[in-house]
N, C-alpha and C. Protein backbone atom coordinates (compact mmCIF):
# COMPACT_ATOMS: atom_id res chain seq x y z
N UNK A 1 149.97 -112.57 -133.26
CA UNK A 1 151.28 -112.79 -133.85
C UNK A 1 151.75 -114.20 -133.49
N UNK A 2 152.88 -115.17 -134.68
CA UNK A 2 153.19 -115.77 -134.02
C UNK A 2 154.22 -115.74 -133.16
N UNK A 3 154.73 -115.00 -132.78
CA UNK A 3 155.85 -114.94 -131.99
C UNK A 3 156.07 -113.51 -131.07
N UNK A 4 155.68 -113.86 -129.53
CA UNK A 4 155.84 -113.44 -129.28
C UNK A 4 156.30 -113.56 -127.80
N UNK A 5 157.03 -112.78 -126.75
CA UNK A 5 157.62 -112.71 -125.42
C UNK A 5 156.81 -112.90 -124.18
N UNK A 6 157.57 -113.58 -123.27
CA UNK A 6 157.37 -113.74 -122.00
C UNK A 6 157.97 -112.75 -120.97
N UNK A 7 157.31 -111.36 -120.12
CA UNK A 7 157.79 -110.88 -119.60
C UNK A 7 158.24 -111.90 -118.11
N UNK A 8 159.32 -111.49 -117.73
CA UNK A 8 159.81 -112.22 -116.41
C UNK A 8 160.08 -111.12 -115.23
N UNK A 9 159.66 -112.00 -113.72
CA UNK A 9 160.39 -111.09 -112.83
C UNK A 9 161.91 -111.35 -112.72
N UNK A 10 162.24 -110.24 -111.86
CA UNK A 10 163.76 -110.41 -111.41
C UNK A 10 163.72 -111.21 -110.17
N UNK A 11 162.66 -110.85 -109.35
CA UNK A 11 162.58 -111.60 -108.20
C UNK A 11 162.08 -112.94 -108.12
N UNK A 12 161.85 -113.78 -107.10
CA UNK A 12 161.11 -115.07 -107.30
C UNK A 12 159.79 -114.63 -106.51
N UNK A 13 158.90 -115.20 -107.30
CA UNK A 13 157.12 -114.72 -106.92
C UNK A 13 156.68 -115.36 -105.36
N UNK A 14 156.70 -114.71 -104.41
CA UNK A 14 156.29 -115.16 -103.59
C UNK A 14 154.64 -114.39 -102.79
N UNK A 15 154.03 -115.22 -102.09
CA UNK A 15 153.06 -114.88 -101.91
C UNK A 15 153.39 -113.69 -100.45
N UNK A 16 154.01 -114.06 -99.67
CA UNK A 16 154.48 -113.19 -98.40
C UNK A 16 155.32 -112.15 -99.22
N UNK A 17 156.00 -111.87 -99.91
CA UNK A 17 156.20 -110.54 -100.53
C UNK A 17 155.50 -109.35 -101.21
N UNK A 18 153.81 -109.30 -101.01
CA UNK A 18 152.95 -108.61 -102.30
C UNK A 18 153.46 -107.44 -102.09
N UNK A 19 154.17 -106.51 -101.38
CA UNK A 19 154.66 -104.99 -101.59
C UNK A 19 155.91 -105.03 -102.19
N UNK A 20 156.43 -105.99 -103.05
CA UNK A 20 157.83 -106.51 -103.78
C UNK A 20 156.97 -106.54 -105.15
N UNK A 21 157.18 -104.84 -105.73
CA UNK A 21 156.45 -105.09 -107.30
C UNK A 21 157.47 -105.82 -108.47
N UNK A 22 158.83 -105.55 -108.10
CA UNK A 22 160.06 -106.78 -108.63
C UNK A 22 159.41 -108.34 -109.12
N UNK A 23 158.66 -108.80 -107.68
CA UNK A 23 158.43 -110.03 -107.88
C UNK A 23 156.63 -110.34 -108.07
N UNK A 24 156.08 -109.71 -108.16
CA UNK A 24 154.92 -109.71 -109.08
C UNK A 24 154.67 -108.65 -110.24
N UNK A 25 155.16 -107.63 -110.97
CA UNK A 25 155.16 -106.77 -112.14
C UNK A 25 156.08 -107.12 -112.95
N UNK A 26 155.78 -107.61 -114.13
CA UNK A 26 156.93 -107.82 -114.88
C UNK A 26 156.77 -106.70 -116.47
N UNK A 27 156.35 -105.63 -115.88
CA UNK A 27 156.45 -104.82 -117.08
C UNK A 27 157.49 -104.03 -116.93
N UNK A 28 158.46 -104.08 -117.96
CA UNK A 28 159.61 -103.68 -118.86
C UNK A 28 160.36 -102.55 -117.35
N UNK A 29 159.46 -101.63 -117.77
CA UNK A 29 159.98 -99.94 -117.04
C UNK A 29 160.12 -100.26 -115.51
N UNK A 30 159.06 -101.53 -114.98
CA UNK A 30 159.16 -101.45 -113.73
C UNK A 30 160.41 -102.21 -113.22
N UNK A 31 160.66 -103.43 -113.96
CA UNK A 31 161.70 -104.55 -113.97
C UNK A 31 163.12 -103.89 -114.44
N UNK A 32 163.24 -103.19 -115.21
CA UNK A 32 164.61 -102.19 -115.30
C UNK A 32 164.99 -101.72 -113.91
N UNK A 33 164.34 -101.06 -113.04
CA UNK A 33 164.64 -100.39 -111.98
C UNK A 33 165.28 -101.15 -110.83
N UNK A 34 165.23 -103.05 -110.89
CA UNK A 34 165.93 -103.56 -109.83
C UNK A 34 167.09 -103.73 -110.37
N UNK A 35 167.75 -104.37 -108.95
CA UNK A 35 169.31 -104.86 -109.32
C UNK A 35 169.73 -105.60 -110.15
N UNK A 36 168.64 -107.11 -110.24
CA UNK A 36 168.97 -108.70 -111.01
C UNK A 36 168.19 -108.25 -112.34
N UNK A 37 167.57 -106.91 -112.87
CA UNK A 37 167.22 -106.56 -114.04
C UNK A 37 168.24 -107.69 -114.70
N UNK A 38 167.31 -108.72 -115.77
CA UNK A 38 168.55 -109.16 -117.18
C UNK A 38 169.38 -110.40 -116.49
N UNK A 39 169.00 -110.86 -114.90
CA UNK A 39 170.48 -111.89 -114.56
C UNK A 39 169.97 -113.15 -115.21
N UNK A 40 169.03 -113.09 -115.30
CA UNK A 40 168.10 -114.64 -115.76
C UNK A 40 167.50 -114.70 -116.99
N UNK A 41 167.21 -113.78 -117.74
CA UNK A 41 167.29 -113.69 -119.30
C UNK A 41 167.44 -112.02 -119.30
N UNK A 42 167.61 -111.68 -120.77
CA UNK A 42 167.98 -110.58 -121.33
C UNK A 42 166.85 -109.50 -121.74
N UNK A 43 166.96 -108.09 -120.62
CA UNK A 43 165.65 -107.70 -120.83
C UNK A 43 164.92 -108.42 -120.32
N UNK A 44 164.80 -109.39 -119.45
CA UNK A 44 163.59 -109.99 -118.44
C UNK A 44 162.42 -109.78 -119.78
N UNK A 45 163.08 -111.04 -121.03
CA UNK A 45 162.07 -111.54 -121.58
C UNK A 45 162.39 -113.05 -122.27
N UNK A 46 161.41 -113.49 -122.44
CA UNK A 46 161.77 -115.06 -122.64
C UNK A 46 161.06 -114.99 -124.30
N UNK A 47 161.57 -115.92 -125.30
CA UNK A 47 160.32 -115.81 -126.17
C UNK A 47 159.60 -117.05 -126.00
N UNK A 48 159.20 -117.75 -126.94
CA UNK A 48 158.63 -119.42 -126.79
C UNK A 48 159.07 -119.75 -126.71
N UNK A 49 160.46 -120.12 -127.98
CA UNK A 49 161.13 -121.23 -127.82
C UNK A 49 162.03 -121.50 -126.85
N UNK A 50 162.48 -120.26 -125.74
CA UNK A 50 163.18 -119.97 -124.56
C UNK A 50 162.42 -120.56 -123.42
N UNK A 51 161.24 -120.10 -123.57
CA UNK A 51 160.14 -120.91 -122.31
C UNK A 51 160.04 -122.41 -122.31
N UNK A 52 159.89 -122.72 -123.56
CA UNK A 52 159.60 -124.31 -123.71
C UNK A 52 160.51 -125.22 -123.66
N UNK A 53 162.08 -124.18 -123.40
CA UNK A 53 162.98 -125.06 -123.21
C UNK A 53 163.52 -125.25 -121.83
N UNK A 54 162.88 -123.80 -120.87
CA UNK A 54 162.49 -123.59 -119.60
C UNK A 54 161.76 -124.69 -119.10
N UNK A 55 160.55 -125.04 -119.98
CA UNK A 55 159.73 -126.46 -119.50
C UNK A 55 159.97 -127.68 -119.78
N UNK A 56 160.74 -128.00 -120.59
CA UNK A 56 161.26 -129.39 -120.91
C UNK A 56 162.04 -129.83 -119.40
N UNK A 57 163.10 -128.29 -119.42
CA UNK A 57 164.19 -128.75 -117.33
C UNK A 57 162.86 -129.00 -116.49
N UNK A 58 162.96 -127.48 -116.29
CA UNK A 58 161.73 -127.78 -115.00
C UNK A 58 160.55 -128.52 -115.08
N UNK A 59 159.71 -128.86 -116.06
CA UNK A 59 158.71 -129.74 -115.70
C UNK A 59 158.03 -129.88 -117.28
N UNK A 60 159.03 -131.32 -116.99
CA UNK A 60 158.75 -132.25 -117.97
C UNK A 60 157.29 -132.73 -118.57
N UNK A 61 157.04 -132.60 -120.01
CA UNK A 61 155.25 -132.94 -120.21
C UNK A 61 154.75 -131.55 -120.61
N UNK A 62 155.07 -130.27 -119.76
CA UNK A 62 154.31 -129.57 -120.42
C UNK A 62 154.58 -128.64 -121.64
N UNK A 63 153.48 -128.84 -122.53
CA UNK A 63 153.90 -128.37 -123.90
C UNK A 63 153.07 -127.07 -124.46
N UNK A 64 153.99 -125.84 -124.05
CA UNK A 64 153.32 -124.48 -124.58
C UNK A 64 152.39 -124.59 -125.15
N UNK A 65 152.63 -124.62 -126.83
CA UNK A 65 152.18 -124.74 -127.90
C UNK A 65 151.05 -125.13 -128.13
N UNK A 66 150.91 -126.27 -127.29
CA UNK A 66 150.01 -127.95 -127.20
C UNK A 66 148.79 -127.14 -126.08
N UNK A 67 149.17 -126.66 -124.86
CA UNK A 67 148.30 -126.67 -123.97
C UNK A 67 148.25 -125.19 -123.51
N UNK A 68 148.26 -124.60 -124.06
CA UNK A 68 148.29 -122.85 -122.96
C UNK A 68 148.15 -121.89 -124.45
N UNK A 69 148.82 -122.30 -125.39
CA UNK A 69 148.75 -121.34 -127.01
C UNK A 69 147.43 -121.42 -127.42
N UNK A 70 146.77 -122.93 -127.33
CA UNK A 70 145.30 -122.46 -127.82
C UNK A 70 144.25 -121.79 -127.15
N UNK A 71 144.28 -122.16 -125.67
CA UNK A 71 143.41 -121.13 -124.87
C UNK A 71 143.99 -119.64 -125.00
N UNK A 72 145.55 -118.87 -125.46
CA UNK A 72 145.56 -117.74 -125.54
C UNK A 72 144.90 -117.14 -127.04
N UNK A 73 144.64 -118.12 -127.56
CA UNK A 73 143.67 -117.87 -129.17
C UNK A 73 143.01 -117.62 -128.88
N UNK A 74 141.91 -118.80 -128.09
CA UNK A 74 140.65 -118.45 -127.85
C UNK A 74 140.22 -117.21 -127.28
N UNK A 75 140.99 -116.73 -125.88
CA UNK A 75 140.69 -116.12 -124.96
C UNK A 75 141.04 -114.39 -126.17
N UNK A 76 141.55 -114.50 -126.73
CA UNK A 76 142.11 -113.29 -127.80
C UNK A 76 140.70 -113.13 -128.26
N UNK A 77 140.15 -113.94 -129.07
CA UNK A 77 139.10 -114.54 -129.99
C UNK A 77 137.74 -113.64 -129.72
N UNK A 78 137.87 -114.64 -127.97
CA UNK A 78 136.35 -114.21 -126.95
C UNK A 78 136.56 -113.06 -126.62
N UNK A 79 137.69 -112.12 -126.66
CA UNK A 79 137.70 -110.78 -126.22
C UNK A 79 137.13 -109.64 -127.10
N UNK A 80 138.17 -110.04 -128.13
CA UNK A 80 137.75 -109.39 -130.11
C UNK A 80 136.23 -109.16 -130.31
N UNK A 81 135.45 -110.61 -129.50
CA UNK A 81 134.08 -110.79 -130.32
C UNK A 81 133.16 -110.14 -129.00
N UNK A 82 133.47 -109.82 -128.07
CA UNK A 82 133.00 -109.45 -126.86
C UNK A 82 132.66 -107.73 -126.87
N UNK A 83 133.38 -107.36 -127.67
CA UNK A 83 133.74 -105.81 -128.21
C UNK A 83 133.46 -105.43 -129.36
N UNK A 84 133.07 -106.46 -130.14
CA UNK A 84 133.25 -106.06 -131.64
C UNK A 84 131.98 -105.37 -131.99
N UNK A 85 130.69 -105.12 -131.52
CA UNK A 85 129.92 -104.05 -131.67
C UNK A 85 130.35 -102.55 -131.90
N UNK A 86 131.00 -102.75 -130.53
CA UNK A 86 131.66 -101.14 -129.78
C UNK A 86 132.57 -101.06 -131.09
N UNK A 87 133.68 -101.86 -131.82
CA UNK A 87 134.49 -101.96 -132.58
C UNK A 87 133.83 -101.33 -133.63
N UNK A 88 132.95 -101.77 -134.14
CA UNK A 88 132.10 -101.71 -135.53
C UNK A 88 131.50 -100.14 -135.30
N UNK A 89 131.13 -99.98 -134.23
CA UNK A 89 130.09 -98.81 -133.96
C UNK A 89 131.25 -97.93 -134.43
N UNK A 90 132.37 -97.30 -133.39
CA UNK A 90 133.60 -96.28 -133.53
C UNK A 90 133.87 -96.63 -134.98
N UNK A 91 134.26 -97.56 -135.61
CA UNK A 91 134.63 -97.24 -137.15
C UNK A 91 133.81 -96.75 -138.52
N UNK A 92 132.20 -96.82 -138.04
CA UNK A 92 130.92 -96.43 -138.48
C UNK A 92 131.11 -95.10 -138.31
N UNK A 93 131.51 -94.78 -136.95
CA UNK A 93 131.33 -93.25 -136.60
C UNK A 93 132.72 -92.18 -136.65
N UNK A 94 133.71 -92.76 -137.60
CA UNK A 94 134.15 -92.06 -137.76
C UNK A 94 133.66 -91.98 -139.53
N UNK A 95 134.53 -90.81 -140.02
CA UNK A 95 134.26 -90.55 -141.40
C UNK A 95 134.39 -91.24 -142.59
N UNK A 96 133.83 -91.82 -143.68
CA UNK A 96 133.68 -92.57 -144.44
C UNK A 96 135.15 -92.71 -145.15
N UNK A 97 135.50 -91.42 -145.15
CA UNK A 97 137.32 -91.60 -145.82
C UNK A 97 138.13 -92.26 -145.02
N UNK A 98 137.74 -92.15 -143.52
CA UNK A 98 139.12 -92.18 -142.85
C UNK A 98 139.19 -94.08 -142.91
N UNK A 99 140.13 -94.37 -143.36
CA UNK A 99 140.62 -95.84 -142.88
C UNK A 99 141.75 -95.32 -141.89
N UNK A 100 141.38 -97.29 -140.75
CA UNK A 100 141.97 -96.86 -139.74
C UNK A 100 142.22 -98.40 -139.31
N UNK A 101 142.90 -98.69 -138.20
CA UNK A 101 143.19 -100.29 -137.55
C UNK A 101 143.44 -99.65 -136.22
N UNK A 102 143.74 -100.81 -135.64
CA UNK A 102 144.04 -100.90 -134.43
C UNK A 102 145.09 -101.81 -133.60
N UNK A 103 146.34 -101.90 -133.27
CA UNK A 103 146.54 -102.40 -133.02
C UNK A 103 146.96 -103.44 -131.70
N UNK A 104 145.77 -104.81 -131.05
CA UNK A 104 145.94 -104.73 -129.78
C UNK A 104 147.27 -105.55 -129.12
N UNK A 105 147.68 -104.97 -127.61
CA UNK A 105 148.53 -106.11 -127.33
C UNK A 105 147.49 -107.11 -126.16
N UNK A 106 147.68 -108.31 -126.52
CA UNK A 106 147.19 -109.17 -124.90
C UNK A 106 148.42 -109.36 -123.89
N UNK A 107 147.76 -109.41 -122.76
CA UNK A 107 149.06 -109.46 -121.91
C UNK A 107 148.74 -110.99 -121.26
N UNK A 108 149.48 -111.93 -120.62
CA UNK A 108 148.88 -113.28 -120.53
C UNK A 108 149.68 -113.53 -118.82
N UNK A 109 148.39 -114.50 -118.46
CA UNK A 109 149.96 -115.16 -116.87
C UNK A 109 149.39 -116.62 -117.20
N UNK A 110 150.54 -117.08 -116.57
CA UNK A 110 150.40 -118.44 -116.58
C UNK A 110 150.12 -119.03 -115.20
N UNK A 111 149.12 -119.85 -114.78
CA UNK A 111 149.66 -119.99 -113.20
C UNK A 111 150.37 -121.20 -112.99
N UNK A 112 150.44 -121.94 -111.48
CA UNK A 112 150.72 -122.48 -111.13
C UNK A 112 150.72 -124.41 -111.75
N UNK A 113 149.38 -124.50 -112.58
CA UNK A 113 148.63 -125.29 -112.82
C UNK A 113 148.28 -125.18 -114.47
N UNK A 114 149.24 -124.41 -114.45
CA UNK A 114 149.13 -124.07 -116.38
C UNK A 114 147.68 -123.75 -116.29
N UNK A 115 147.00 -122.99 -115.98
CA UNK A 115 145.89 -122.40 -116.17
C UNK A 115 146.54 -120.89 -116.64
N UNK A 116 145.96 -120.67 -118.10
CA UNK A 116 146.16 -119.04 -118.77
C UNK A 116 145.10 -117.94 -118.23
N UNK A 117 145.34 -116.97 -117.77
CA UNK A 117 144.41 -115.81 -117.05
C UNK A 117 145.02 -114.74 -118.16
N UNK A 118 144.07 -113.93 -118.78
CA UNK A 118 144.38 -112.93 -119.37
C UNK A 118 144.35 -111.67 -118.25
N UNK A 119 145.42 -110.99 -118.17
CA UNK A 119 145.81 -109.68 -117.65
C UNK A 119 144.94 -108.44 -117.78
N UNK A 120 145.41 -108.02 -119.30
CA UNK A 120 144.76 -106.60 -119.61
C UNK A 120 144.62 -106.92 -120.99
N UNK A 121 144.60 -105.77 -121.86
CA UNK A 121 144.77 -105.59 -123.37
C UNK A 121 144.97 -104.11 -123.34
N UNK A 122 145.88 -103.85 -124.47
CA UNK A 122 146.35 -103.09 -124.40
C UNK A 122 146.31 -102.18 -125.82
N UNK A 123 146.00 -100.75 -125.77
CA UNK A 123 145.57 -100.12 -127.05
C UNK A 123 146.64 -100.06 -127.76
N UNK A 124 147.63 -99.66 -127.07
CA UNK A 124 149.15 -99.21 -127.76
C UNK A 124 150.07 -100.23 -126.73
N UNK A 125 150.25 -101.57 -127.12
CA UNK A 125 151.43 -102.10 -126.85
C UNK A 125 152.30 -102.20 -126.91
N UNK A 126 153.28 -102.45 -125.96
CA UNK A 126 154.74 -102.47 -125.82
C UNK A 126 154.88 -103.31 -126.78
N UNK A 127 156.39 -103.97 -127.88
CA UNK A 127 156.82 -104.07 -128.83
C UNK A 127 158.34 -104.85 -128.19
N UNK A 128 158.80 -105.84 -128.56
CA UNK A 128 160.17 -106.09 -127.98
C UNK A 128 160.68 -105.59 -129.61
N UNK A 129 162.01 -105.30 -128.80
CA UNK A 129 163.02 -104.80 -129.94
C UNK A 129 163.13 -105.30 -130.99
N UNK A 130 163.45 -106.57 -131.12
CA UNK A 130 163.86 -107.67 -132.20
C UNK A 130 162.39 -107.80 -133.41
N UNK A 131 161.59 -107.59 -132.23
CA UNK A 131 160.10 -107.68 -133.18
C UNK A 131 159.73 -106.52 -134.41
N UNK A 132 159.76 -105.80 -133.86
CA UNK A 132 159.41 -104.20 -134.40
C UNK A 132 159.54 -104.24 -136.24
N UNK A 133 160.83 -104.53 -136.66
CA UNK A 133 160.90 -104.78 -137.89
C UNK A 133 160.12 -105.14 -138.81
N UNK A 134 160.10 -106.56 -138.66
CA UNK A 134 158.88 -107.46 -139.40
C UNK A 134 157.43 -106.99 -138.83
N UNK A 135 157.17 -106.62 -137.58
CA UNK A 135 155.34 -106.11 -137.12
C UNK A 135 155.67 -104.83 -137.95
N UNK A 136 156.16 -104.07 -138.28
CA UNK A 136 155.63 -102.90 -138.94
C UNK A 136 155.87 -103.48 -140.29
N UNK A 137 156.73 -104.03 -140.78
CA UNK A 137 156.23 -104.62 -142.27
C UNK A 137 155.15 -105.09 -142.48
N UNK A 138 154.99 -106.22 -141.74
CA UNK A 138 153.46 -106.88 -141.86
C UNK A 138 152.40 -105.82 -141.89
N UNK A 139 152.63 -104.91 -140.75
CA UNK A 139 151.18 -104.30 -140.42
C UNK A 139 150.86 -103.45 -141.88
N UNK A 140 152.19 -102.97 -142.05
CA UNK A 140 151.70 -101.98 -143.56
C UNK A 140 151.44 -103.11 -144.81
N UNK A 141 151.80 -104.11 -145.03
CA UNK A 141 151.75 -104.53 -145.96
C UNK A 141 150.07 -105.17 -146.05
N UNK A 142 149.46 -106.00 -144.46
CA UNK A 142 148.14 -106.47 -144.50
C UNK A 142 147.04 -104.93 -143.84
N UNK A 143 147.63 -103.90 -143.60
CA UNK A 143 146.81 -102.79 -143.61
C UNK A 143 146.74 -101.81 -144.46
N UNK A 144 147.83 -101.39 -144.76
CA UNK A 144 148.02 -99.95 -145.62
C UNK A 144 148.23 -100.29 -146.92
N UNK A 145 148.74 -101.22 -147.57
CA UNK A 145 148.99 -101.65 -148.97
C UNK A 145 147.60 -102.06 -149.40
N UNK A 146 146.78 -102.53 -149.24
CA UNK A 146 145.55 -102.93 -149.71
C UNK A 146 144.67 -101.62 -150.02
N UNK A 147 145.14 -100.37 -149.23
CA UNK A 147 144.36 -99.30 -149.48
C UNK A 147 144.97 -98.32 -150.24
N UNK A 148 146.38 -97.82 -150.18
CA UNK A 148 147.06 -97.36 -150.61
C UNK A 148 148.36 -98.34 -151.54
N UNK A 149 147.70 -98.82 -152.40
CA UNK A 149 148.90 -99.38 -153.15
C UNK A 149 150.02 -98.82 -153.87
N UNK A 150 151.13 -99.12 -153.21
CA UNK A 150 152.18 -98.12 -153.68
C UNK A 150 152.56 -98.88 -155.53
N UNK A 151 152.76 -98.33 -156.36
CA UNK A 151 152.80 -98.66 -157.97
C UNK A 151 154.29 -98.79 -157.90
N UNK A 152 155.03 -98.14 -157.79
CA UNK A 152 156.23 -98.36 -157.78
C UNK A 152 157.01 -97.91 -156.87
N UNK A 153 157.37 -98.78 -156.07
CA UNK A 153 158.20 -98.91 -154.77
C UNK A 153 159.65 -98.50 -155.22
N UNK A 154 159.79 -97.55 -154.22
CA UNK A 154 161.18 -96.73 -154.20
C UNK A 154 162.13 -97.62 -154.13
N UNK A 155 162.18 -98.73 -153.08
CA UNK A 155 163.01 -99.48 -152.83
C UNK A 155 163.12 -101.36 -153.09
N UNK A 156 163.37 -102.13 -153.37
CA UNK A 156 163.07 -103.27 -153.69
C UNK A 156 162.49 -104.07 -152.66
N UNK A 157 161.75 -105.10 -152.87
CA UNK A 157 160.81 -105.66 -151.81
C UNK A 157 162.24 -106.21 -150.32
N UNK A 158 162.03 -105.94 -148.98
CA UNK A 158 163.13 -106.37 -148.27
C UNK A 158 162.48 -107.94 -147.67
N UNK A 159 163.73 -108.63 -147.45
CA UNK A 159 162.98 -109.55 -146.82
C UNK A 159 162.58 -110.08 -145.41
N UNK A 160 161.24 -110.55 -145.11
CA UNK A 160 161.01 -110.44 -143.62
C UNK A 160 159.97 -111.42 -143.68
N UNK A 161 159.57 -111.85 -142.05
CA UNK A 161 158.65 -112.95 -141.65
C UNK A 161 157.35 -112.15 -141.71
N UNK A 162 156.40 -112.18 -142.06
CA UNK A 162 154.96 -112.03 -141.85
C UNK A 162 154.32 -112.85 -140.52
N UNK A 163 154.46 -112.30 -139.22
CA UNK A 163 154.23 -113.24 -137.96
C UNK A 163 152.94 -113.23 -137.42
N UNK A 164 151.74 -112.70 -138.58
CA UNK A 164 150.61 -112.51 -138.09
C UNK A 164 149.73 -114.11 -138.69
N UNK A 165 149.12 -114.35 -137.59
CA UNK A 165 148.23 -115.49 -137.85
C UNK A 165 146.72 -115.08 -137.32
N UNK A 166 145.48 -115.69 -138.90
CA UNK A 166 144.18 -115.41 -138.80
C UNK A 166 143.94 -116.71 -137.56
N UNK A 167 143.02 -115.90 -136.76
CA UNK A 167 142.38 -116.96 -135.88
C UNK A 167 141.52 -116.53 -135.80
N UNK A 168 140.55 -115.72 -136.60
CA UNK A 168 139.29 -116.02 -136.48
C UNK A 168 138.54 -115.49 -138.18
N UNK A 169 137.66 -116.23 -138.57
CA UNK A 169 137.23 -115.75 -140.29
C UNK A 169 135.58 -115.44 -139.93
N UNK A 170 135.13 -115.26 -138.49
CA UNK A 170 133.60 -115.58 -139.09
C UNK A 170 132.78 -116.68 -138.93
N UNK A 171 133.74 -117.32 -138.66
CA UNK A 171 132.53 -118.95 -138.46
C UNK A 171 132.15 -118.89 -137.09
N UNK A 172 131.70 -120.05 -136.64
CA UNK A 172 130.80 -120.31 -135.48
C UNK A 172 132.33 -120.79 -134.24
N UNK A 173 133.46 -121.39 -135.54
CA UNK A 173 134.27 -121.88 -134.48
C UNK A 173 135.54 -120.56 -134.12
N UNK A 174 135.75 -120.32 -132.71
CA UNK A 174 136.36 -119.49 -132.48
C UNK A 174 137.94 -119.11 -133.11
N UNK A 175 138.91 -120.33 -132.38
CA UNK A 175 140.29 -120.04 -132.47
C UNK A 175 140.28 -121.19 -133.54
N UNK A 176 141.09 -121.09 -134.33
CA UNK A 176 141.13 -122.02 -135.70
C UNK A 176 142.75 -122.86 -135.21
């Protein structure tokens, strides 16, 4: 997608704190449960353009977009293609009728040194609120409309962002 959130702690990350899951877990359910839940952004989530304006104060030069967005392509890319047997095999082996997708989340950290480490991936990802709208438009419109074309739509087309971007077609080169 293009747009998507930065989970944050409530706490500040310190290395002498590791039994402080506040200040190293920044998933949603766990970060609700402290006090400063929300004092430093809303929902302890940032999106891009919130981060990058986070990095312009604190440290000048570095540019999301520019230096950390394309290694999270790639690293998406090398994961997709790392699996995509296993991928191919399960959709072989299910039944010739059934169409089906999948949809993954990546989870990302950034370190110290702007070096990107991928976390986990996730079968059924969490979703920020604001998002939900347009990802389920998109998803039905580039999954389910191509198979099931609706002829005449009950309701008139609504309007929304399509936030999905191809980064990979097949070629030799990974993240486009």
């Amino acid at each position: 997608s293009t747009q998507s959130t930065w989970g944050t702690s409530s706490e500040p990350f310190t290395m002498e704190s590791l039994d402080n899951p506040l200040a190293h877990l920044t998933n949603h359910c766990i970060q609700e449960q402290g006090p400063r839940f929300g004092e430093f952004e809303q929902g302890n989530e940032m999106w891009y353009h919130q981060f990058q304006a986070y990095l312009d104060i604190a440290h000048p030069g570095l540019n999301f977009r520019k230096m950390a967005l394309p290694y999270i392509r790639s690293i998406v890319v090398t994961s997709l293609l790392a699996v995509k047997d296993d991928l191919i095999h399960s959709y072989k082996s299910a039944k010739a009728a059934l169409h089906c997708f999948q949809l993954f989340g990546f989870d990302f950290m950034l370190d110290d040194q702007f070096g990107v480490w991928l976390i986990e991936v996730n079968g059924s990802p969490a979703v920020a609120q604001a998002l939900l709208p347009d990802l389920t438009r998109s998803v039905v419109e580039l999954v389910v409309d191509p198979i099931f074309p609706v002829k005449d739509p009950p309701l008139p087309p609504r309007r929304y962002k399509n936030r999905f971007e191809l980064l990979y077609s097949g070629s030799s080169e990974h993240a486009q």
